[in-house]
ModelCIF file with pLDDT and N, C-alpha, C, O atoms, coordinates in Angstrom:
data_MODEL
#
_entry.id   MODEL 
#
_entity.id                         1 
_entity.type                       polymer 
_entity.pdbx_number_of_molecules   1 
#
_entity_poly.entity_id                      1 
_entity_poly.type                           'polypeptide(L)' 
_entity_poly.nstd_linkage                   no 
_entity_poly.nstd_monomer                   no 
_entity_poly.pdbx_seq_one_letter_code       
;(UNK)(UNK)(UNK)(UNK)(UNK)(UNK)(UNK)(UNK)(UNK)(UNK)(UNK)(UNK)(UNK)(UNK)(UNK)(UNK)
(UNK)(UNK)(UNK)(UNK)(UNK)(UNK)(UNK)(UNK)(UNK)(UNK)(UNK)(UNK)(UNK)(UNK)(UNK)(UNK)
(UNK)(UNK)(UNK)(UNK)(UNK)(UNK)(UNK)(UNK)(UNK)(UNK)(UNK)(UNK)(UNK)(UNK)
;
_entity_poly.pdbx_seq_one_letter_code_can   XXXXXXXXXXXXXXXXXXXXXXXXXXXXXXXXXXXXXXXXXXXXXX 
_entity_poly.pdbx_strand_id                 A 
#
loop_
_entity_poly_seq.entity_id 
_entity_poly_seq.num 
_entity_poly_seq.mon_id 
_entity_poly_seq.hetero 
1 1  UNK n 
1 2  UNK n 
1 3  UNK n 
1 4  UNK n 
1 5  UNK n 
1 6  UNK n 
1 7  UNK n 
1 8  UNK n 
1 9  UNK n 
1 10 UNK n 
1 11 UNK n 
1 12 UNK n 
1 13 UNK n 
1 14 UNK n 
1 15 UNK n 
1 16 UNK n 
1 17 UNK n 
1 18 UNK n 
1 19 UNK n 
1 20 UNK n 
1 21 UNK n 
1 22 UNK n 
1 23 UNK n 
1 24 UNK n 
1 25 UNK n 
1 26 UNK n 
1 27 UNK n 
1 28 UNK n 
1 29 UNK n 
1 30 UNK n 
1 31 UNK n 
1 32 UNK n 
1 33 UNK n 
1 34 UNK n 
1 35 UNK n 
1 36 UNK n 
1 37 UNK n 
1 38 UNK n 
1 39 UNK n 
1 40 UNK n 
1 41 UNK n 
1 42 UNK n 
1 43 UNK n 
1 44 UNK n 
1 45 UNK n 
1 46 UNK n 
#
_struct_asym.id          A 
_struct_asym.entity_id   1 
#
loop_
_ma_qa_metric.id 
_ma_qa_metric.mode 
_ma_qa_metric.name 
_ma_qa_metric.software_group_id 
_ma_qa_metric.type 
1 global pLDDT . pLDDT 
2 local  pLDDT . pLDDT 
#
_ma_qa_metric_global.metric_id      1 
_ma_qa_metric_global.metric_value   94.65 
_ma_qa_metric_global.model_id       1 
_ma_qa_metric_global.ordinal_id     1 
#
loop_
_ma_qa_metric_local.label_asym_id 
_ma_qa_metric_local.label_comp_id 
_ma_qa_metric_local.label_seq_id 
_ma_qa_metric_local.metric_id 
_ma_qa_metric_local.metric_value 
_ma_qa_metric_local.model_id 
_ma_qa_metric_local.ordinal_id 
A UNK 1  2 97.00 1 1  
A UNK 2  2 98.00 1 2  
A UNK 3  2 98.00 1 3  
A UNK 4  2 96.00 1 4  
A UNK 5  2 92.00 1 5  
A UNK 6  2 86.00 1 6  
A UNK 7  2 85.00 1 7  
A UNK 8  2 92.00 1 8  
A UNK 9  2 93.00 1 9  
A UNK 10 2 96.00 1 10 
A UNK 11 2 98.00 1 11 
A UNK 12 2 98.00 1 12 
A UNK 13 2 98.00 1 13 
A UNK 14 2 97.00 1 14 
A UNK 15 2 97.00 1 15 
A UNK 16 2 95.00 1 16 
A UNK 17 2 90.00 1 17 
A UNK 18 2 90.00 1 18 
A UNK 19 2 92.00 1 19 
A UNK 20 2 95.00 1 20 
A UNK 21 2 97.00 1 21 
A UNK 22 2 98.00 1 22 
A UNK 23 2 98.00 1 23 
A UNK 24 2 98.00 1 24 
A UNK 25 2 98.00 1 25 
A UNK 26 2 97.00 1 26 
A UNK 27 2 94.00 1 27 
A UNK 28 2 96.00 1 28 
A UNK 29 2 91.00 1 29 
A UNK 30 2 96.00 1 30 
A UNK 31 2 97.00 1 31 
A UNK 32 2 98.00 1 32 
A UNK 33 2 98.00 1 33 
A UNK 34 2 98.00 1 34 
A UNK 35 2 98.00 1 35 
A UNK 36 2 98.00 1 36 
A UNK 37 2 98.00 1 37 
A UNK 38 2 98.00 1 38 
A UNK 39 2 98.00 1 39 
A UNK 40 2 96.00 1 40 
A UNK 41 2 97.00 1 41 
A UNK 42 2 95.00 1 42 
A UNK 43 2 93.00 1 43 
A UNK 44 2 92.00 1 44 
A UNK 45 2 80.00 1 45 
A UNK 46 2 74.00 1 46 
#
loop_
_atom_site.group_PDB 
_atom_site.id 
_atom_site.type_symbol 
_atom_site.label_atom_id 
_atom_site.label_alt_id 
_atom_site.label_comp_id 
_atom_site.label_asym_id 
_atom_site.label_entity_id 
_atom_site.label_seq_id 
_atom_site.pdbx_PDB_ins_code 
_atom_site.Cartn_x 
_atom_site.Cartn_y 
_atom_site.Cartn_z 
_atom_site.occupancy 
_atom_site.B_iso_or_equiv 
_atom_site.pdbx_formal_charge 
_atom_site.auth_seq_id 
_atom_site.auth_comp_id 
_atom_site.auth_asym_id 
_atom_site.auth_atom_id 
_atom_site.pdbx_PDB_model_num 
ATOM 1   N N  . UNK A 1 1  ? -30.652 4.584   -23.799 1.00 97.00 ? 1  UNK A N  1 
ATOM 2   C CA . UNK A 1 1  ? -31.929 4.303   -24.442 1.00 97.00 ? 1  UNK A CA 1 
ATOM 3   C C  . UNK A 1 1  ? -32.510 2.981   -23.988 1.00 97.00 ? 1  UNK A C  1 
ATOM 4   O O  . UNK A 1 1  ? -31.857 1.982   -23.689 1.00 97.00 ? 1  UNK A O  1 
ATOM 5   N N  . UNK A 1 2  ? -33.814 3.110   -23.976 1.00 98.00 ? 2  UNK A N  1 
ATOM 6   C CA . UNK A 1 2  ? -34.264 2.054   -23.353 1.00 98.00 ? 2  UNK A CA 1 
ATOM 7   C C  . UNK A 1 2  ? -35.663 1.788   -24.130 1.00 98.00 ? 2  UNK A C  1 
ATOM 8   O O  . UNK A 1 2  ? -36.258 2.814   -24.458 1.00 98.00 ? 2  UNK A O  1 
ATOM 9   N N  . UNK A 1 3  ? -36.341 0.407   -24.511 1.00 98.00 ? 3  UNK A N  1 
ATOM 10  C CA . UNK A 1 3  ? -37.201 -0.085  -24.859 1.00 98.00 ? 3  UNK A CA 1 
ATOM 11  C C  . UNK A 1 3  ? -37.804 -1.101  -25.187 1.00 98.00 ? 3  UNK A C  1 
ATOM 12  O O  . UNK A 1 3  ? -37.052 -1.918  -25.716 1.00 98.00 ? 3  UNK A O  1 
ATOM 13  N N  . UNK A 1 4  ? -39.231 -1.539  -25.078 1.00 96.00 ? 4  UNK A N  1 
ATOM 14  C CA . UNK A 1 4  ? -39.838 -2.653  -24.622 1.00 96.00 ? 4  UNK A CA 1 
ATOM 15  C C  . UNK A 1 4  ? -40.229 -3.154  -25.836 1.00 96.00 ? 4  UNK A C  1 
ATOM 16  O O  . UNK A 1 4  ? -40.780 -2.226  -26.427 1.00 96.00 ? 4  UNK A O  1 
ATOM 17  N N  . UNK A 1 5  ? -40.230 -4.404  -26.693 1.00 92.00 ? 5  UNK A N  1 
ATOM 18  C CA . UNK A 1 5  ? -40.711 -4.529  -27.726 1.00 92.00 ? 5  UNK A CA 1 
ATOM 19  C C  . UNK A 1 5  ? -42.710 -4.772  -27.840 1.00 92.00 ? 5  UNK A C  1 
ATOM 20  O O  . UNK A 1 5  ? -43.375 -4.928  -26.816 1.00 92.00 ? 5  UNK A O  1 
ATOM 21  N N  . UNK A 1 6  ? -43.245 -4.755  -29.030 1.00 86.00 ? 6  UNK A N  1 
ATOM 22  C CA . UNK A 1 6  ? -44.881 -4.893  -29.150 1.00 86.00 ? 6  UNK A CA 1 
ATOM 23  C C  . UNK A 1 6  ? -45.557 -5.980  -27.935 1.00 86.00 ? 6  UNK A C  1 
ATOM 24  O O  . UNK A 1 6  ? -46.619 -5.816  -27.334 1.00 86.00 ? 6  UNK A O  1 
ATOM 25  N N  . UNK A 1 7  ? -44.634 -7.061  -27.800 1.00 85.00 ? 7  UNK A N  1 
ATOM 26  C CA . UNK A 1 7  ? -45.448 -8.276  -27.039 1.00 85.00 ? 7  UNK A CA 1 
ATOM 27  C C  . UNK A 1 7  ? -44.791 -8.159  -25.852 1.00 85.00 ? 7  UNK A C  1 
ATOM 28  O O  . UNK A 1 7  ? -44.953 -9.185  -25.192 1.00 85.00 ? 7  UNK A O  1 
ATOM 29  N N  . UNK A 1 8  ? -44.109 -7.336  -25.291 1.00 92.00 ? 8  UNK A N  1 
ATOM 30  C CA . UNK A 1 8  ? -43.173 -7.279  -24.194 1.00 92.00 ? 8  UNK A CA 1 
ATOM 31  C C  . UNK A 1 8  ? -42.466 -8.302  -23.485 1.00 92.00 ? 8  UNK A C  1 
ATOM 32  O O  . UNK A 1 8  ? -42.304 -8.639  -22.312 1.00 92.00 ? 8  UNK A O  1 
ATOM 33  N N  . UNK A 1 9  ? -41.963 -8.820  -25.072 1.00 93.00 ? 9  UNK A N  1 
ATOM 34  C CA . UNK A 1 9  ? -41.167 -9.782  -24.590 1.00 93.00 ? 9  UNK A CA 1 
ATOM 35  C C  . UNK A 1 9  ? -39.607 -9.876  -24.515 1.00 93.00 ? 9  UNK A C  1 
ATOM 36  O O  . UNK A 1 9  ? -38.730 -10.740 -24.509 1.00 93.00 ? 9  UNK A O  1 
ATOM 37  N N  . UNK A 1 10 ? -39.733 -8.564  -24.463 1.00 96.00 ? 10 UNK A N  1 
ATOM 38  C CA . UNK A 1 10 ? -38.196 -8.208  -25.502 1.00 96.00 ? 10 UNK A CA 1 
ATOM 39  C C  . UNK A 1 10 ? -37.602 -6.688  -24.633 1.00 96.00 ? 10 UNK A C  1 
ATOM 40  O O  . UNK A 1 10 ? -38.290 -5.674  -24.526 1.00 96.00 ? 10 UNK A O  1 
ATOM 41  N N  . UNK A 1 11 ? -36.609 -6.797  -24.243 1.00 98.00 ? 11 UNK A N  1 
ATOM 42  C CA . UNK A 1 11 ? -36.256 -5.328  -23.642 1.00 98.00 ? 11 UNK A CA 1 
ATOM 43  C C  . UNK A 1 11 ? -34.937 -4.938  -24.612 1.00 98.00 ? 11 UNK A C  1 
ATOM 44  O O  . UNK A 1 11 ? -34.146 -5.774  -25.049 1.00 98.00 ? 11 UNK A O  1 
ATOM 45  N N  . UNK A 1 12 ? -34.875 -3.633  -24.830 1.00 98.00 ? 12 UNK A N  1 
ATOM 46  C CA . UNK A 1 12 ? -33.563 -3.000  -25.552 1.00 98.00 ? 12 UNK A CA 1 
ATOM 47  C C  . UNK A 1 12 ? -32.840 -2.102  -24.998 1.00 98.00 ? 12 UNK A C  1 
ATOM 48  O O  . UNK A 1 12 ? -33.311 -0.975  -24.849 1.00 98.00 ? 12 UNK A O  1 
ATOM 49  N N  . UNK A 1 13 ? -31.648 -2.382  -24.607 1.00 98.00 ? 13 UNK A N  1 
ATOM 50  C CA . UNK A 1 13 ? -30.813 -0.738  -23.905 1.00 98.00 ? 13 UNK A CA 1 
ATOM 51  C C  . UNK A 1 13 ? -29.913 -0.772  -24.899 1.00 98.00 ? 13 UNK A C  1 
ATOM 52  O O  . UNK A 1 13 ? -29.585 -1.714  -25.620 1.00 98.00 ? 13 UNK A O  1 
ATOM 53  N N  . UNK A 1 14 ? -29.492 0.486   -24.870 1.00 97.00 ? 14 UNK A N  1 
ATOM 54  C CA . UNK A 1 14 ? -28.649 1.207   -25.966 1.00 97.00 ? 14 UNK A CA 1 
ATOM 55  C C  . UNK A 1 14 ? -27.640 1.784   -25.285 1.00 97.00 ? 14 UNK A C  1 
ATOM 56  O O  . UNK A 1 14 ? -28.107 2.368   -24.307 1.00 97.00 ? 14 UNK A O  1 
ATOM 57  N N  . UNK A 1 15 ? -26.304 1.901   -25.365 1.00 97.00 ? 15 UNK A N  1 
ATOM 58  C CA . UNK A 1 15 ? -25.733 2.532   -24.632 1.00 97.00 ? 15 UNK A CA 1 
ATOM 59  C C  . UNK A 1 15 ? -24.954 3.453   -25.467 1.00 97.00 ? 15 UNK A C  1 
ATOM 60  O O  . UNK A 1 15 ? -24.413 3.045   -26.495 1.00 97.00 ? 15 UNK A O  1 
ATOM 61  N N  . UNK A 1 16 ? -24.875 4.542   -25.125 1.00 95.00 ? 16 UNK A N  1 
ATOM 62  C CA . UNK A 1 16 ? -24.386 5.999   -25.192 1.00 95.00 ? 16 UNK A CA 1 
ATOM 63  C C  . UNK A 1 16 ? -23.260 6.013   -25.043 1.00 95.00 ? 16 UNK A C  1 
ATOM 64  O O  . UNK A 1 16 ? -22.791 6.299   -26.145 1.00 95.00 ? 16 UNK A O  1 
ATOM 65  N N  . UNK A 1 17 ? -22.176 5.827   -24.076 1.00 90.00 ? 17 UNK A N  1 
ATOM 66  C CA . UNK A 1 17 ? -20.761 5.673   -24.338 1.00 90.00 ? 17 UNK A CA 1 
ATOM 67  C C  . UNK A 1 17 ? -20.233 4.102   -24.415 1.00 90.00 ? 17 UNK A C  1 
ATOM 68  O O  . UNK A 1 17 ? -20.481 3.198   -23.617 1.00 90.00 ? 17 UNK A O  1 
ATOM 69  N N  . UNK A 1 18 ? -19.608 4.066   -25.354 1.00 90.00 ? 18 UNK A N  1 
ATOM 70  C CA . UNK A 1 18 ? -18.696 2.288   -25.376 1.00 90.00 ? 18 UNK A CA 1 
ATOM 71  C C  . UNK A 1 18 ? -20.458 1.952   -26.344 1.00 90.00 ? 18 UNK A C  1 
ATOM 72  O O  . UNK A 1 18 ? -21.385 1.165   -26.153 1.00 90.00 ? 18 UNK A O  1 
ATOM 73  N N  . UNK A 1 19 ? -20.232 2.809   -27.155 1.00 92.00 ? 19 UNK A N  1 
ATOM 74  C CA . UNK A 1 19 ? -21.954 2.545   -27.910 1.00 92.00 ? 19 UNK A CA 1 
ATOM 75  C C  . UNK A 1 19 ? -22.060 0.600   -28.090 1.00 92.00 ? 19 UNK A C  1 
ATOM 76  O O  . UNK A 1 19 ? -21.082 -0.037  -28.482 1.00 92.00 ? 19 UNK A O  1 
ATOM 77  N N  . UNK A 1 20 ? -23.101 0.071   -27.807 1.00 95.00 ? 20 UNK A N  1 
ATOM 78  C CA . UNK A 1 20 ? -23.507 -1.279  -28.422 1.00 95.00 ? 20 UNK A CA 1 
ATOM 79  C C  . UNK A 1 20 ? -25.161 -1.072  -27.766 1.00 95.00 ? 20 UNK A C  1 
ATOM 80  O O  . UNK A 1 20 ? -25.553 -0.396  -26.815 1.00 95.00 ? 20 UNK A O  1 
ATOM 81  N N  . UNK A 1 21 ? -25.835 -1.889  -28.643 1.00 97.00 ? 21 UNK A N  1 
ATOM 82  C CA . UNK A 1 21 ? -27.416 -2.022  -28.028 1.00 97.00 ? 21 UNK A CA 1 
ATOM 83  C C  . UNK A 1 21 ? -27.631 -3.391  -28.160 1.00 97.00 ? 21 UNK A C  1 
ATOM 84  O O  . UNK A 1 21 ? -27.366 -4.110  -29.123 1.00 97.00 ? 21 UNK A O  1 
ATOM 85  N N  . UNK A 1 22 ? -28.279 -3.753  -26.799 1.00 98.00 ? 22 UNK A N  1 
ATOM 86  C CA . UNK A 1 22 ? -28.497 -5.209  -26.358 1.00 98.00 ? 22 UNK A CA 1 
ATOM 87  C C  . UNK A 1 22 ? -29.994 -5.216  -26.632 1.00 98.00 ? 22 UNK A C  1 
ATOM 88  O O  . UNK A 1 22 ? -30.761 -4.331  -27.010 1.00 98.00 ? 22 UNK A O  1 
ATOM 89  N N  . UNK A 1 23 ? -30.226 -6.963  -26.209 1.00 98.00 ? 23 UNK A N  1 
ATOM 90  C CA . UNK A 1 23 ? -31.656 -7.480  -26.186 1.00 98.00 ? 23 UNK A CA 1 
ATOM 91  C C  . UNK A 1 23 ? -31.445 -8.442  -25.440 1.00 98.00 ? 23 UNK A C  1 
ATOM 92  O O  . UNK A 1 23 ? -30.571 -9.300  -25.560 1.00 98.00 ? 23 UNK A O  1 
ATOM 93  N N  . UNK A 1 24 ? -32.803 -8.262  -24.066 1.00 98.00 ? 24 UNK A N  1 
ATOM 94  C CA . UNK A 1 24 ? -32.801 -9.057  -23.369 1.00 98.00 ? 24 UNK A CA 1 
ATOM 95  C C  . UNK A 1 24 ? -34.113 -10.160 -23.323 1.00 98.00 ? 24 UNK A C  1 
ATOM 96  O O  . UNK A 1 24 ? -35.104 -9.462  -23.536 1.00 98.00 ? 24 UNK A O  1 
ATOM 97  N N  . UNK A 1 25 ? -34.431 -11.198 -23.188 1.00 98.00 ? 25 UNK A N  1 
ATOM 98  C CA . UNK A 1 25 ? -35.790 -11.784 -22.856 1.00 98.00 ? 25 UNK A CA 1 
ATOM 99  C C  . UNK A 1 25 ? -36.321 -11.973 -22.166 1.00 98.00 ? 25 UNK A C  1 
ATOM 100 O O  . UNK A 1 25 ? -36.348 -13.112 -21.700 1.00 98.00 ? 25 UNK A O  1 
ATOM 101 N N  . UNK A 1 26 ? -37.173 -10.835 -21.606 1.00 97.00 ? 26 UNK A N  1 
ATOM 102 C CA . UNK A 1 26 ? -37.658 -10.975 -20.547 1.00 97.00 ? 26 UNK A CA 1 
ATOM 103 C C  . UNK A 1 26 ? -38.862 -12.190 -20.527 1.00 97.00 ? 26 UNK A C  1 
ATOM 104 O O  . UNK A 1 26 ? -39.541 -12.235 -19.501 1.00 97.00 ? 26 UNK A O  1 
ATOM 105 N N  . UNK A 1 27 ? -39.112 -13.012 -21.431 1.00 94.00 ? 27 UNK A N  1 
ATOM 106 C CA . UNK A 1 27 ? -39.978 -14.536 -21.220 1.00 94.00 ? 27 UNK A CA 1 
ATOM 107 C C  . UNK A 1 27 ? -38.993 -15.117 -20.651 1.00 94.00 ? 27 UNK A C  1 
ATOM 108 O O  . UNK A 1 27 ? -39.522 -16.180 -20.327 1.00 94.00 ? 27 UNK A O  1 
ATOM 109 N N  . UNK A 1 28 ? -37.825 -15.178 -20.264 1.00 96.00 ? 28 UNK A N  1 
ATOM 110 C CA . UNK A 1 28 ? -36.795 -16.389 -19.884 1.00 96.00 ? 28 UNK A CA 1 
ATOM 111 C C  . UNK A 1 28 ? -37.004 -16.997 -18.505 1.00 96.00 ? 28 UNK A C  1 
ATOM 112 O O  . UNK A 1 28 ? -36.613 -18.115 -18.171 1.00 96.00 ? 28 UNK A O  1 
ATOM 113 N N  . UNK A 1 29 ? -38.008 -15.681 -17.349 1.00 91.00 ? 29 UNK A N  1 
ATOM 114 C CA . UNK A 1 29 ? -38.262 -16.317 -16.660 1.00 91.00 ? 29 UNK A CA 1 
ATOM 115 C C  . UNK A 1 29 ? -37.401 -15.585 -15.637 1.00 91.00 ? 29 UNK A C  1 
ATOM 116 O O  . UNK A 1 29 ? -37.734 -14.401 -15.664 1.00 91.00 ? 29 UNK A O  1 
ATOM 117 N N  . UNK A 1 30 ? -36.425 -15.796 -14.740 1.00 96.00 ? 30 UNK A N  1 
ATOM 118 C CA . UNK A 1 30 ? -35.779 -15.545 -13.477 1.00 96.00 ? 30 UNK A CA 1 
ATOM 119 C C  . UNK A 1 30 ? -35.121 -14.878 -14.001 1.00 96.00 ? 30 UNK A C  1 
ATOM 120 O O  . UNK A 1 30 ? -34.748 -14.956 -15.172 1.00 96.00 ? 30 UNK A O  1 
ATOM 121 N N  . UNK A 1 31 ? -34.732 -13.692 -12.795 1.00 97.00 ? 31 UNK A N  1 
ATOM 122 C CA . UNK A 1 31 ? -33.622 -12.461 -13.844 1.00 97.00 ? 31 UNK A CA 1 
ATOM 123 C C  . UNK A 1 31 ? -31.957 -13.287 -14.063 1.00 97.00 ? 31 UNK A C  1 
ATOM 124 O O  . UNK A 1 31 ? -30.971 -12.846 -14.653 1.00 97.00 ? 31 UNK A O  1 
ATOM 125 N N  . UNK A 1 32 ? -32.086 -14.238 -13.544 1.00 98.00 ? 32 UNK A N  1 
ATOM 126 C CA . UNK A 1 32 ? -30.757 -14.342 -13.889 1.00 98.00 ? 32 UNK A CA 1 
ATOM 127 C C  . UNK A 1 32 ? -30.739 -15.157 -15.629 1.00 98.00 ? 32 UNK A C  1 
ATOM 128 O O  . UNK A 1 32 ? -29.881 -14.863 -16.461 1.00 98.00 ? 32 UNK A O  1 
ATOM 129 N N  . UNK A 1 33 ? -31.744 -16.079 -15.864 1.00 98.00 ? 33 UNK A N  1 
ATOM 130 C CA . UNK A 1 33 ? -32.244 -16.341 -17.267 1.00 98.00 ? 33 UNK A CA 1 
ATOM 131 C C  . UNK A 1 33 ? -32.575 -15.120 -18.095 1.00 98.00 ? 33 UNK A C  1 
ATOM 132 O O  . UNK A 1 33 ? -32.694 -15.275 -19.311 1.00 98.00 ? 33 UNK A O  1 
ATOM 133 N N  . UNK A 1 34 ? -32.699 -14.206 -17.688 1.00 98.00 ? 34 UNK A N  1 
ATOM 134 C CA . UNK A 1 34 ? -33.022 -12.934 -18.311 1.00 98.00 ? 34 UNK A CA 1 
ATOM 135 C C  . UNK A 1 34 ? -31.821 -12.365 -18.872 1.00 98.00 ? 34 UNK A C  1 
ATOM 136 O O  . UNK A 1 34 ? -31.731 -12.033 -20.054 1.00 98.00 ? 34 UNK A O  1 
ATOM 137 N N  . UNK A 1 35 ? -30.574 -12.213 -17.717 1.00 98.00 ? 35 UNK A N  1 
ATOM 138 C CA . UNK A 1 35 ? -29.336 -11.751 -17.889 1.00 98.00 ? 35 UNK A CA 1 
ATOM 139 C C  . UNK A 1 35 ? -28.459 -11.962 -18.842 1.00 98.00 ? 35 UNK A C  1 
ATOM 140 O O  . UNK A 1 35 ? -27.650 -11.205 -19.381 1.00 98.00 ? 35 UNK A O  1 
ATOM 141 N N  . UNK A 1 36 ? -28.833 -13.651 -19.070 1.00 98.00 ? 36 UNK A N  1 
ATOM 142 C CA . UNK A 1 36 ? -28.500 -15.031 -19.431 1.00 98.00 ? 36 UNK A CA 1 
ATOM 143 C C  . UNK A 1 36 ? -28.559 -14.948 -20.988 1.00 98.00 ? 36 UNK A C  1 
ATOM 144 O O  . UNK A 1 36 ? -27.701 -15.359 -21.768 1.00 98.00 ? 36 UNK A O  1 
ATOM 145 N N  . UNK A 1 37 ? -29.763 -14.322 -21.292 1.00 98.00 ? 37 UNK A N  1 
ATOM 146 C CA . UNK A 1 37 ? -30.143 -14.129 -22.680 1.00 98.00 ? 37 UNK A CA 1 
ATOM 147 C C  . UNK A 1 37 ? -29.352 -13.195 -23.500 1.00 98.00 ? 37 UNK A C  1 
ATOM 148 O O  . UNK A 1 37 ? -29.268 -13.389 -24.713 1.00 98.00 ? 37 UNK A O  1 
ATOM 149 N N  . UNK A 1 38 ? -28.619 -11.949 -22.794 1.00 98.00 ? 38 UNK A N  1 
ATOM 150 C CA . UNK A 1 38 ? -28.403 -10.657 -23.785 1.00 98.00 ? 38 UNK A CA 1 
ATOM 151 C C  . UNK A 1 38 ? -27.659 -11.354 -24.732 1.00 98.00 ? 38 UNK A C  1 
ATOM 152 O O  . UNK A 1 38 ? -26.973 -12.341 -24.464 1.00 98.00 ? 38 UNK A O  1 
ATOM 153 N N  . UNK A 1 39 ? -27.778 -10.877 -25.794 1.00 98.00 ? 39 UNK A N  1 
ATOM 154 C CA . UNK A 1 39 ? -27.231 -10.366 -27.452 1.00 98.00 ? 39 UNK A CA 1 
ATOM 155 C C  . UNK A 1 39 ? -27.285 -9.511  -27.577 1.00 98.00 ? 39 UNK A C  1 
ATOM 156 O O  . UNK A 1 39 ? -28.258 -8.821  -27.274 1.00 98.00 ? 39 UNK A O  1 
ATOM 157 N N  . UNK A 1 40 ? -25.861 -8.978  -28.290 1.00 96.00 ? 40 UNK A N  1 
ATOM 158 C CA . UNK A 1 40 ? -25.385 -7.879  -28.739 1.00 96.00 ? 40 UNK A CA 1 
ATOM 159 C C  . UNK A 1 40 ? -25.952 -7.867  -30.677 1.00 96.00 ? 40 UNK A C  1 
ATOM 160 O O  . UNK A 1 40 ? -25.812 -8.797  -31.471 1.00 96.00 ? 40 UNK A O  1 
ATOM 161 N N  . UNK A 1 41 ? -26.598 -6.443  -30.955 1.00 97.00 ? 41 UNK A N  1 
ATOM 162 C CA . UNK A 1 41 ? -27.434 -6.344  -32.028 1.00 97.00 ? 41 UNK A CA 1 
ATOM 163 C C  . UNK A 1 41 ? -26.694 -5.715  -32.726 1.00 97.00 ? 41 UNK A C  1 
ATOM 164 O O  . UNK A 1 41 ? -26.860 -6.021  -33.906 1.00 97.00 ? 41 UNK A O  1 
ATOM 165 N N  . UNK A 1 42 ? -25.900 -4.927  -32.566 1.00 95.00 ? 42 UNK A N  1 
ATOM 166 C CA . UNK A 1 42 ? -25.645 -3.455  -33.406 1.00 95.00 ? 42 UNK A CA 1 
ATOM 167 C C  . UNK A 1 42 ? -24.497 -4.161  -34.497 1.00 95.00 ? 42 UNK A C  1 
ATOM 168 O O  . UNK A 1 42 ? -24.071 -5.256  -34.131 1.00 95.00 ? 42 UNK A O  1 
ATOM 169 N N  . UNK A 1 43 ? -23.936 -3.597  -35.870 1.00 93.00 ? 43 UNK A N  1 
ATOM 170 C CA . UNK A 1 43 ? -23.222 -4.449  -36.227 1.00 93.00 ? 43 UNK A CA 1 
ATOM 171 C C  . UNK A 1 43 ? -21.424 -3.802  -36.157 1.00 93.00 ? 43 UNK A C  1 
ATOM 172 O O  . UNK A 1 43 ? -20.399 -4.118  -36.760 1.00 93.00 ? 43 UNK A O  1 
ATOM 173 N N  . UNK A 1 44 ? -21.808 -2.596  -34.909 1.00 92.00 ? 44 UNK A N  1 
ATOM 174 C CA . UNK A 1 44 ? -20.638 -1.751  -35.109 1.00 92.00 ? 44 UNK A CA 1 
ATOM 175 C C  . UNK A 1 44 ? -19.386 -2.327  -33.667 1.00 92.00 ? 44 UNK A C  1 
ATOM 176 O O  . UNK A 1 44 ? -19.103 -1.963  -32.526 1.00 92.00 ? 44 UNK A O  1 
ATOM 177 N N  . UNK A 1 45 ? -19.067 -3.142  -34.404 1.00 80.00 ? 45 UNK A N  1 
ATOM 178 C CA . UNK A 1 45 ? -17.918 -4.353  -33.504 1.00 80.00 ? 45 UNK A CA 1 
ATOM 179 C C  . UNK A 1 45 ? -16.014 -3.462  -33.665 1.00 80.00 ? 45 UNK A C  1 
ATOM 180 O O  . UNK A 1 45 ? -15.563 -2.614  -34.435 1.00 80.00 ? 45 UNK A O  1 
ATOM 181 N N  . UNK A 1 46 ? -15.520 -4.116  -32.691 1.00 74.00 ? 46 UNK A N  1 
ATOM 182 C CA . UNK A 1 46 ? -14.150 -3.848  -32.769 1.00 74.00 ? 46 UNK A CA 1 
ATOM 183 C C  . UNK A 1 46 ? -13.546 -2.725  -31.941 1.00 74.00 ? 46 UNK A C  1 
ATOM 184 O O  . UNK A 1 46 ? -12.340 -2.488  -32.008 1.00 74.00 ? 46 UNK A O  1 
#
């Protein structure tokens, strides 16, 4: 799953197996500041 937030500042992938869904910032600037950014959202840990 994949998606862009309202101000497109914000990207979301979801992943389907080894489930967790990230957020990346795409304002950060260079993809590696981009990379730089993910957080893990979901609260299903362990």
């Amino acid at each position: 799953g994949i998606e862009f937030s309202p101000d497109n500042s914000k990207l979301y992938v979801g992943l389907l197996r080894q489930g967790k869904v990230f957020q990346y910032n795409m304002a950060a600037g260079t993809p590696a500041a981009i990379l730089a950014s993910e957080i893990r959202l979901d609260p299903f840990t362990g």
